[in-house]
Every structure is written in C-alpha cells, then in structure tokens.
C-alpha atoms as a PDB file:
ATOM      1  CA  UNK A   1      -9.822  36.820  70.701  1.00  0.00           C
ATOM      2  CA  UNK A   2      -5.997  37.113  70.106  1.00  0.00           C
ATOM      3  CA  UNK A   3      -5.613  33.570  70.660  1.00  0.00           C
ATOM      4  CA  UNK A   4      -8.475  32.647  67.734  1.00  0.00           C
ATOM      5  CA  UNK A   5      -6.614  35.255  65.398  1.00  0.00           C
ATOM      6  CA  UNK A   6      -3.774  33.454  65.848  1.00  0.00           C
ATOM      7  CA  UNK A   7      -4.544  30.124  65.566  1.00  0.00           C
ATOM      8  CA  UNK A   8      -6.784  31.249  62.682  1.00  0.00           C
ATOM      9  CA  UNK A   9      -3.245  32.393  60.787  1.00  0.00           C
ATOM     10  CA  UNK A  10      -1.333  29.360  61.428  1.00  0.00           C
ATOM     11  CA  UNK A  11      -4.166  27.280  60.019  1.00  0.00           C
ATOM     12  CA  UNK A  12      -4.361  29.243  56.891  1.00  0.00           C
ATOM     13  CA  UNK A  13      -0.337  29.299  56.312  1.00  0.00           C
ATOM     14  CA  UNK A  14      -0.291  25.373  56.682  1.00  0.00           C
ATOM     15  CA  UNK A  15      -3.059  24.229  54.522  1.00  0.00           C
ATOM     16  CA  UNK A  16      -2.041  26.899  52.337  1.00  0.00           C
ATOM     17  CA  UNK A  17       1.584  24.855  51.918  1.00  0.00           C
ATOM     18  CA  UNK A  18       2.360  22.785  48.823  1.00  0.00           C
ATOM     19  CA  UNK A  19       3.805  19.691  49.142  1.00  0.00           C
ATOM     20  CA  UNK A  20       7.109  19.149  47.294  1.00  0.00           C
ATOM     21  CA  UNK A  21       7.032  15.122  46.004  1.00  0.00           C
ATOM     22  CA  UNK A  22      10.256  13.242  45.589  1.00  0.00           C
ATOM     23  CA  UNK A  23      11.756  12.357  42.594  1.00  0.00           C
ATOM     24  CA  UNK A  24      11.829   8.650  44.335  1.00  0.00           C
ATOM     25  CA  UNK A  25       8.038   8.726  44.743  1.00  0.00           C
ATOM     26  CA  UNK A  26       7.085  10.200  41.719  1.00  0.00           C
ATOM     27  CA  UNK A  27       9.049   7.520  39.980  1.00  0.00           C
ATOM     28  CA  UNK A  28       7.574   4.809  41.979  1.00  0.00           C
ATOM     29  CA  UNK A  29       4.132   5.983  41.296  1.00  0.00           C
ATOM     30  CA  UNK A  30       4.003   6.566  37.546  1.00  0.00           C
ATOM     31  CA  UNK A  31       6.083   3.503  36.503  1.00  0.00           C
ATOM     32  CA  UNK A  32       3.784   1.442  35.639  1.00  0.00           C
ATOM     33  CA  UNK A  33       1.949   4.496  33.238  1.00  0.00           C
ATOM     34  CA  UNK A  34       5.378   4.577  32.091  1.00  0.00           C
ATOM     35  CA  UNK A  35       5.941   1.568  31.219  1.00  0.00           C
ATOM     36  CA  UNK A  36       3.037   1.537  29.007  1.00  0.00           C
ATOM     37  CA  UNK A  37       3.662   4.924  27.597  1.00  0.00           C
ATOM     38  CA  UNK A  38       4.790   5.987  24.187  1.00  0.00           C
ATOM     39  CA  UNK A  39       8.243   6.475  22.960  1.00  0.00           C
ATOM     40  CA  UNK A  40       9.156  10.297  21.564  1.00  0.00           C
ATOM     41  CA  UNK A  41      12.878  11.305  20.156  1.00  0.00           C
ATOM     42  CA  UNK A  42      14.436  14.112  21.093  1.00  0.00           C
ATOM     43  CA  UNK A  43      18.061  14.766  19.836  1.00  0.00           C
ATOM     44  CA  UNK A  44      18.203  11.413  18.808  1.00  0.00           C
ATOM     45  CA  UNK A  45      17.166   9.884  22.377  1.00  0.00           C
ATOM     46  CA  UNK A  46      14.806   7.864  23.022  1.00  0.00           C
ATOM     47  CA  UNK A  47      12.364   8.436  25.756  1.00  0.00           C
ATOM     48  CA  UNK A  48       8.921   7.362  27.057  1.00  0.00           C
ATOM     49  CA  UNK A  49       6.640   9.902  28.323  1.00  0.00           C
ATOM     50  CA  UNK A  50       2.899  10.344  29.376  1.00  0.00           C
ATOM     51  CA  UNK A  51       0.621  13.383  29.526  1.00  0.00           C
ATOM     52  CA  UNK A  52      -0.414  14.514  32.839  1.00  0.00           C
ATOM     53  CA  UNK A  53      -4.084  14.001  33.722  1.00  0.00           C
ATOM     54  CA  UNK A  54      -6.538  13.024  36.429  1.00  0.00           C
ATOM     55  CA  UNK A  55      -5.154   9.374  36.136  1.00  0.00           C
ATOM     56  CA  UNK A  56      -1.389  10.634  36.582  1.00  0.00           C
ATOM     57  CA  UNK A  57      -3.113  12.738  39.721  1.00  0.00           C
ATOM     58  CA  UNK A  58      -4.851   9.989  41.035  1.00  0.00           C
ATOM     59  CA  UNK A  59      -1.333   7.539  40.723  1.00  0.00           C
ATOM     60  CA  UNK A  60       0.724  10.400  42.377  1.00  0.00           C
ATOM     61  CA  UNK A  61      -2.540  10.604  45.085  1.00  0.00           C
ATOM     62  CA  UNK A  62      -2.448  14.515  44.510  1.00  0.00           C
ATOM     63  CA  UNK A  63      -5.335  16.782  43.334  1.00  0.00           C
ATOM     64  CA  UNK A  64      -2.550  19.751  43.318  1.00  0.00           C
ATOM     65  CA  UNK A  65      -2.710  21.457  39.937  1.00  0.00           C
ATOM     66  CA  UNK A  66       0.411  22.461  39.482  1.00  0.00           C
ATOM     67  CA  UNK A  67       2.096  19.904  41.764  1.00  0.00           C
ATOM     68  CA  UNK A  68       5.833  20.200  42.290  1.00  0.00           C
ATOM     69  CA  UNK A  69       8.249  17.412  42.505  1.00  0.00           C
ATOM     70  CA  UNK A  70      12.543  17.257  42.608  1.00  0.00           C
ATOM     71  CA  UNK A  71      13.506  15.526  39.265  1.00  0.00           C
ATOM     72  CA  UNK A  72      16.648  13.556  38.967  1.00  0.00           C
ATOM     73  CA  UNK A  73      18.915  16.427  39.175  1.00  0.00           C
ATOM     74  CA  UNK A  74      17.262  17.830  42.239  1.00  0.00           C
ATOM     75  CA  UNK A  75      15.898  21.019  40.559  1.00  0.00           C
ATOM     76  CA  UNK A  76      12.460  21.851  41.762  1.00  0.00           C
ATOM     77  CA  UNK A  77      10.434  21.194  38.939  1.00  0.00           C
ATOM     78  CA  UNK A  78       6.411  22.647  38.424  1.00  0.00           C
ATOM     79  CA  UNK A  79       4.241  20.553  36.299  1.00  0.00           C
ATOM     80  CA  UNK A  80       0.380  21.419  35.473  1.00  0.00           C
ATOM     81  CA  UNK A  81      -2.057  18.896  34.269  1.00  0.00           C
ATOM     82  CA  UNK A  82      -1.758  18.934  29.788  1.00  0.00           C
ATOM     83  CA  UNK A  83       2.423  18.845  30.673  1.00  0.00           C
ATOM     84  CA  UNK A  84       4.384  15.728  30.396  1.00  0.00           C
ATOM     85  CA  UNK A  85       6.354  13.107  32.386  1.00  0.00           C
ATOM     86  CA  UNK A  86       9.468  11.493  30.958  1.00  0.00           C
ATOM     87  CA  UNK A  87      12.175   9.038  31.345  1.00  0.00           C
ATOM     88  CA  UNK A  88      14.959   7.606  29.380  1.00  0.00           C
ATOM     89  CA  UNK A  89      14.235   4.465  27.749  1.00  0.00           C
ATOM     90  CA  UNK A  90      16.371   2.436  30.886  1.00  0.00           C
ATOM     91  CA  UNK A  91      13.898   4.229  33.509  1.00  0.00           C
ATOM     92  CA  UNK A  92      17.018   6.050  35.401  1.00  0.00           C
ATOM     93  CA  UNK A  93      16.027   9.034  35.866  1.00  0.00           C
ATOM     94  CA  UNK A  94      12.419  11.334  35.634  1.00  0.00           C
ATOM     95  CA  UNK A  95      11.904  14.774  34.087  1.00  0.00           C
ATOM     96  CA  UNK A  96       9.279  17.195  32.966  1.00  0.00           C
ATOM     97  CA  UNK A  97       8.177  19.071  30.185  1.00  0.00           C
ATOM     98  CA  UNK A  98       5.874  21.714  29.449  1.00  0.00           C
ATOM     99  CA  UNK A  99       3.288  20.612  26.969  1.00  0.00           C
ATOM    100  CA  UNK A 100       4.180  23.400  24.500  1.00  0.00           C
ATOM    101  CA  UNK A 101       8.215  22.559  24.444  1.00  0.00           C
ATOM    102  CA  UNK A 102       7.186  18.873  24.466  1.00  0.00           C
ATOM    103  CA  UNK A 103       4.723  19.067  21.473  1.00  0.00           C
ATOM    104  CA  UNK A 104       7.350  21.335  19.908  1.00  0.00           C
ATOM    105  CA  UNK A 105      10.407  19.097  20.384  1.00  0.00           C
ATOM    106  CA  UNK A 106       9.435  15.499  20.906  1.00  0.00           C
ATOM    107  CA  UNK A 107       8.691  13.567  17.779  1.00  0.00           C
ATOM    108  CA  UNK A 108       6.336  10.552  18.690  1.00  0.00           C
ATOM    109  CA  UNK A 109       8.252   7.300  17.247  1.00  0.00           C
END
C-alpha cells in the first residue's frame, strides 16, 4: 500500500510540472506568425507583435494556459492566451506583454 501511495505522489508532482520553453524555441516557432504580424510603436520603436491564441498554442505545440518561456534577457516570463508576443523590427530578440500594458502602450502603425 505504501509503495502505491508513493508512486501515486510522484506521479501527481510530475505531471503537475510546467514546462519552461526557451527563448530559442519560442522564437523558432512563432517566426513565421511574426513575420506576418503587425507593426506597433512604443517609445518611438518599432516592433511586430501578435496576440496569443489557440494558433500561437498550437505553433508553440503547448495547450498550457499560462505557458512560461525565458525571453531574451533570461527573465522567466508568464504569458496567458489575450497577451502578446513581440520582437524588434530586426527579429533579435522576443518579449512579452500583458494585453492590458500592450493595448495601453503600443500604438498600432
């Protein structure tokens, strides 16, 4: 019985863990939405940036809602579908942004 308890625990703890995606492979998956997405201004950059949504999901191959990922300055970042994904206009880095800062500070171009 101990040894079902137990085994029962260590299953729940590691399908229970969230995977944390790398800024590499989040970049590698979402390029080509990217590519296509819309420019927005921010401080007088430009960047392109798409809304996260099933499709983004389905690019990343993650149902996770929130899903975390390490951006380009290795902070662990927490994005929810309705937030956005964003690069500089030369496609050298990635970030986040919640979808009220983003609707807030981004101006679409």
């Amino acid at each position: 019985m101990k040894k079902v308890l137990a085994i029962l625990a260590l299953l729940s703890m590691t399908c229970g863990a969230t995977e944390i995606l790398s800024e590499y492979y989040v970049m590698e998956k979402v390029l080509p939405l990217l590519t296509e997405a819309q420019t927005y201004t921010i401080n007088g950059q430009e960047v392109k940036a798409i809304k996260v949504d099933n499709k983004v999901l389905k690019a990343l191959n993650t149902t996770d809602d929130p899903f975390y990922y390490y951006n380009s300055t290795k902070e662990k970042k927490m994005v929810r579908v309705g937030d956005y994904i964003l690069t500089p206009m030369t496609f050298s880095s990635i970030d986040s942004a919640s979808s009220s800062y983003f609707n807030n500070n981004f101006i679409k171009k």
